[in-house]
Protein backbone atom coordinates (compact mmCIF):
# COMPACT_ATOMS: atom_id res chain seq x y z
CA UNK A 1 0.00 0.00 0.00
CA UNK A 2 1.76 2.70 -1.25
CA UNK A 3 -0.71 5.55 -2.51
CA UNK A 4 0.00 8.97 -2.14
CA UNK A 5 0.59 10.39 1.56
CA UNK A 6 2.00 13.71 3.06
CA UNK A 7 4.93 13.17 5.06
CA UNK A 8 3.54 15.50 7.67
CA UNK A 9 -0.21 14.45 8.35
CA UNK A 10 -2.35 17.76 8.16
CA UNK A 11 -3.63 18.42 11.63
CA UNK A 12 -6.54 20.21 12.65
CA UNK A 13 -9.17 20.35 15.60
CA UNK A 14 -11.52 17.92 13.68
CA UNK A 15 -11.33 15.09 11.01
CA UNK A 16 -9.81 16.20 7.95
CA UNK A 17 -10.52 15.26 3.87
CA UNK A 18 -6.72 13.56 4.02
CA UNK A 19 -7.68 11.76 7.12
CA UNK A 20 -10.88 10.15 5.02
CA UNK A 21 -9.07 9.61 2.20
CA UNK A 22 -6.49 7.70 4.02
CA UNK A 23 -8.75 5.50 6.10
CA UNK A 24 -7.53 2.19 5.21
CA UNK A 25 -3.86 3.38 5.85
CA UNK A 26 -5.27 4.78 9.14
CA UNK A 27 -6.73 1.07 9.59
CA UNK A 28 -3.52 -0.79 8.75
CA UNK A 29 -1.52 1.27 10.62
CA UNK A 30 -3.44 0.84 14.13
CA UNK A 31 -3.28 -3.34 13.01
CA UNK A 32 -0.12 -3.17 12.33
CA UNK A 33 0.99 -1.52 15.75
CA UNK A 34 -1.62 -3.33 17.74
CA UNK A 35 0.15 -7.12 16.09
CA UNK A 36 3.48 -5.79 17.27
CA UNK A 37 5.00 -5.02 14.32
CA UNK A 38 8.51 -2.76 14.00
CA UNK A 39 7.90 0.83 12.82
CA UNK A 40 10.20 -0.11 10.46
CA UNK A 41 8.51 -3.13 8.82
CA UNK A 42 5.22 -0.92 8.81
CA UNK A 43 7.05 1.93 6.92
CA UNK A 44 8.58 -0.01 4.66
CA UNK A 45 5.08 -2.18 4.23
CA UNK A 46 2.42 0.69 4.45
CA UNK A 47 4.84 3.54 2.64
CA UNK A 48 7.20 1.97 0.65
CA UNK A 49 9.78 3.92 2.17
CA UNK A 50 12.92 2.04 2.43
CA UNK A 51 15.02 2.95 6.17
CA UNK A 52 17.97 2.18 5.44
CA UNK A 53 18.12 5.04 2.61
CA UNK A 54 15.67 7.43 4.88
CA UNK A 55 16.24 6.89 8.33
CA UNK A 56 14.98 10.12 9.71
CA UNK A 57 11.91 10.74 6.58
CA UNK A 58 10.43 7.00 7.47
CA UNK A 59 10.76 7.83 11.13
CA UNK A 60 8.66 10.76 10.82
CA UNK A 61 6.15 9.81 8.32
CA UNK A 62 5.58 6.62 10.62
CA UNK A 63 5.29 8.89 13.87
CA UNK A 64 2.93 11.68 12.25
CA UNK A 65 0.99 9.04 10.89
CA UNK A 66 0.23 7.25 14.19
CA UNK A 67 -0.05 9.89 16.37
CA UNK A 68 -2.65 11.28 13.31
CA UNK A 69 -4.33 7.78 13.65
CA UNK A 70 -4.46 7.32 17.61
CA UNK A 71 -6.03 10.85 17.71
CA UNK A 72 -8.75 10.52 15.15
CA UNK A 73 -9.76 6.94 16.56
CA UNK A 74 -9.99 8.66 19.77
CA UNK A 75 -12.04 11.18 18.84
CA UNK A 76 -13.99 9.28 16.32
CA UNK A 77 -13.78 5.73 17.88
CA UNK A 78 -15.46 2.56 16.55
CA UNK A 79 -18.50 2.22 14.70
CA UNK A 80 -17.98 6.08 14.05
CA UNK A 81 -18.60 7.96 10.43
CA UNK A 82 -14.63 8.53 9.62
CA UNK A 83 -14.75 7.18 6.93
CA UNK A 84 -18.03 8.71 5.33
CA UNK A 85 -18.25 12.08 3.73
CA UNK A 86 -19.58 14.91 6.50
CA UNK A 87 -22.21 17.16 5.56
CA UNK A 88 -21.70 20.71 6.85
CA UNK A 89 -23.86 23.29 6.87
């Protein structure tokens, strides 16, 4: 899984378009970390991003990612809407 991602997750005060668009990232992600995996193995896996060539980028794509991730499931949580378009007035 390898589509197109920021290296810096866009934050904001609620759920973002980028957050729904990368749902299933967001969903693999939280897996992966939950089954124990190495941040590197889920970089390499999720991002294609190689470590050994970009220690410090995979490293921070990884930890903006999951920090991204852990905060929208908290504020979202299961069963929620994440990953359906909002309607706002």
């Amino acid at each position: 899984m390898t589509d197109a991602f920021a290296d810096t997750v866009p934050i904001a005060p609620e759920l973002t378009d980028y957050d729904r668009a990368h749902i299933k990232l967001y969903a693999r992600l939280l897996d992966a970390t939950a089954d124990g995996a190495g941040w590197e193995e889920v970089v390499s896996v999720l991002f294609g991003i190689e470590v050994a060539h970009e220690p410090e980028r995979a490293r921070h794509v990884h930890d903006s990612h999951l920090a991204r991730t852990r905060w929208a499931w908290r504020v979202d949580g299961p069963g929620s809407d994440l990953g359906r378009p909002q309607v706002r007035p």
